[in-house]
Protein backbone atom coordinates (compact mmCIF):
# COMPACT_ATOMS: atom_id res chain seq x y z
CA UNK A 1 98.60 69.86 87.80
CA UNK A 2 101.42 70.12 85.44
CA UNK A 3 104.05 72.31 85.16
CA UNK A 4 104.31 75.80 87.16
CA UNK A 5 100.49 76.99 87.07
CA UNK A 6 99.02 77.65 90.11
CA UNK A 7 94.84 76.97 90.64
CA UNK A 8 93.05 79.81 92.54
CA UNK A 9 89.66 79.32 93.21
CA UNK A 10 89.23 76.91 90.44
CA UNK A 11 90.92 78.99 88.05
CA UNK A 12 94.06 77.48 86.35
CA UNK A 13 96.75 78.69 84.57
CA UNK A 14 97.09 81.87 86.88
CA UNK A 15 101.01 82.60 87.70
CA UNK A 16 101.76 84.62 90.67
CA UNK A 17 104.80 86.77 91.72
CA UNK A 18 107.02 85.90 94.37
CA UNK A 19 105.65 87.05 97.94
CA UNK A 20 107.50 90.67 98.78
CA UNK A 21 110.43 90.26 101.25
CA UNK A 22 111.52 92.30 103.81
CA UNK A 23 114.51 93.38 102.25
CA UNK A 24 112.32 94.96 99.14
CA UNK A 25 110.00 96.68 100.93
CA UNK A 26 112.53 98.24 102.78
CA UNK A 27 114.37 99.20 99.55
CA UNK A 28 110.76 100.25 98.37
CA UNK A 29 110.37 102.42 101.10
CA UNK A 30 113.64 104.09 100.61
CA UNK A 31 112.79 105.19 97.39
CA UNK A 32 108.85 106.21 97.50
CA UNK A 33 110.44 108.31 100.22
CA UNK A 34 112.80 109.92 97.80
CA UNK A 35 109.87 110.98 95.69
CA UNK A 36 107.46 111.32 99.19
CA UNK A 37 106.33 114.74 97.75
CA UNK A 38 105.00 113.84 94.42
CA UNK A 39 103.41 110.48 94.98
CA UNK A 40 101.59 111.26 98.63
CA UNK A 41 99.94 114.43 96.92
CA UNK A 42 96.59 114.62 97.89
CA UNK A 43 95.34 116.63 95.09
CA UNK A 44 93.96 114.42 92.35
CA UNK A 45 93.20 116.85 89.50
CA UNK A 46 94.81 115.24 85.95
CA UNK A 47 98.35 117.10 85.56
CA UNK A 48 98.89 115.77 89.27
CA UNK A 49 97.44 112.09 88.42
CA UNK A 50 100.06 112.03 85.43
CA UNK A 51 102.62 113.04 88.08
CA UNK A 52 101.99 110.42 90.51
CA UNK A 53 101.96 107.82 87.70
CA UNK A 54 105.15 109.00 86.19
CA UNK A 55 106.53 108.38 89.71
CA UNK A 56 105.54 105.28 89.96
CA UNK A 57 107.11 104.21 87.01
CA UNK A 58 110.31 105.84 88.06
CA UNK A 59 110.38 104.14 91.33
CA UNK A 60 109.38 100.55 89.57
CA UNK A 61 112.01 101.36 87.26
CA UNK A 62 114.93 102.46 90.03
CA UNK A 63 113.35 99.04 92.44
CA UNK A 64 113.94 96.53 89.19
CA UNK A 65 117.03 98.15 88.39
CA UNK A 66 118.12 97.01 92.13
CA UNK A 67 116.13 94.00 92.65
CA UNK A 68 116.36 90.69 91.75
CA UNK A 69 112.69 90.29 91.43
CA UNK A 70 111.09 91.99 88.59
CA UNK A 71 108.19 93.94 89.91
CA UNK A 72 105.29 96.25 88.18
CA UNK A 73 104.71 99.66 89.72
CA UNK A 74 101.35 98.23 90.31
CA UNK A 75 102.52 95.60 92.20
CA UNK A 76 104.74 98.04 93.87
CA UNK A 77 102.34 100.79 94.66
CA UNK A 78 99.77 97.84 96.41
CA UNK A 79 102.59 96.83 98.53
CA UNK A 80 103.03 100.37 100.07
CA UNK A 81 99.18 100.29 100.74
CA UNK A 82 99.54 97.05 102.46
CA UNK A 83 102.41 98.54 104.34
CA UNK A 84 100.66 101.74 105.25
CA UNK A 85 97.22 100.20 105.83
C-alpha cells in the first residue's frame, strides 16, 4: 500500500480519524454536561430533534475550537455512546 490509506476489510482508500484520547473525552464530557439538559432529552418529537442536533453542533464546534484534533459531532456524539454504553 502506498501512501496514508488504510485497507478495511478489503476496502482501500478508507482514512480514519485518530483514536479518541483520554484527555478529549474528558473535555467532551465537560461540555455535553454543560448542555446535559438539551441533548439527554428523552422526548423525540421534531422541534426537540432540531434541538438536540443544534447542540451537537455547538458542542463539536466549542470541542474543535479546543482540540487539536478536528472532530465531527457525529464522531463526537458516538464517542459519548461508547462512553455511556
Amino acid at each position: 500500500m502506498a501512501d496514508d490509506t488504510v485497507t478495511v476489510s478489503g476496502c482501500t482508500g478508507s482514512k480514519r480519524a485518530a483514536n479518541v484520547s483520554a484527555s478529549e473525552r474528558q473535555l467532551l464530557v465537560e461540555l455535553v454536561g454543560a448542555r446535559a439538559d438539551v441533548i439527554e432529552n428523552k422526548k423525540t418529537d421534531g422541534a426537540t430533534t432540531r434541538d438536540k442536533e443544534a447542540a451537537w453542533v455547538a458542542t463539536a464546534a466549542e470541542f474543535n475550537a479546543l482540540s487539536t484534533v478536528k472532530r465531527d459531532h457525529r464522531q463526537l456524539k458516538q464517542v459519548i455512546s461508547n462512553i455511556v454504553g
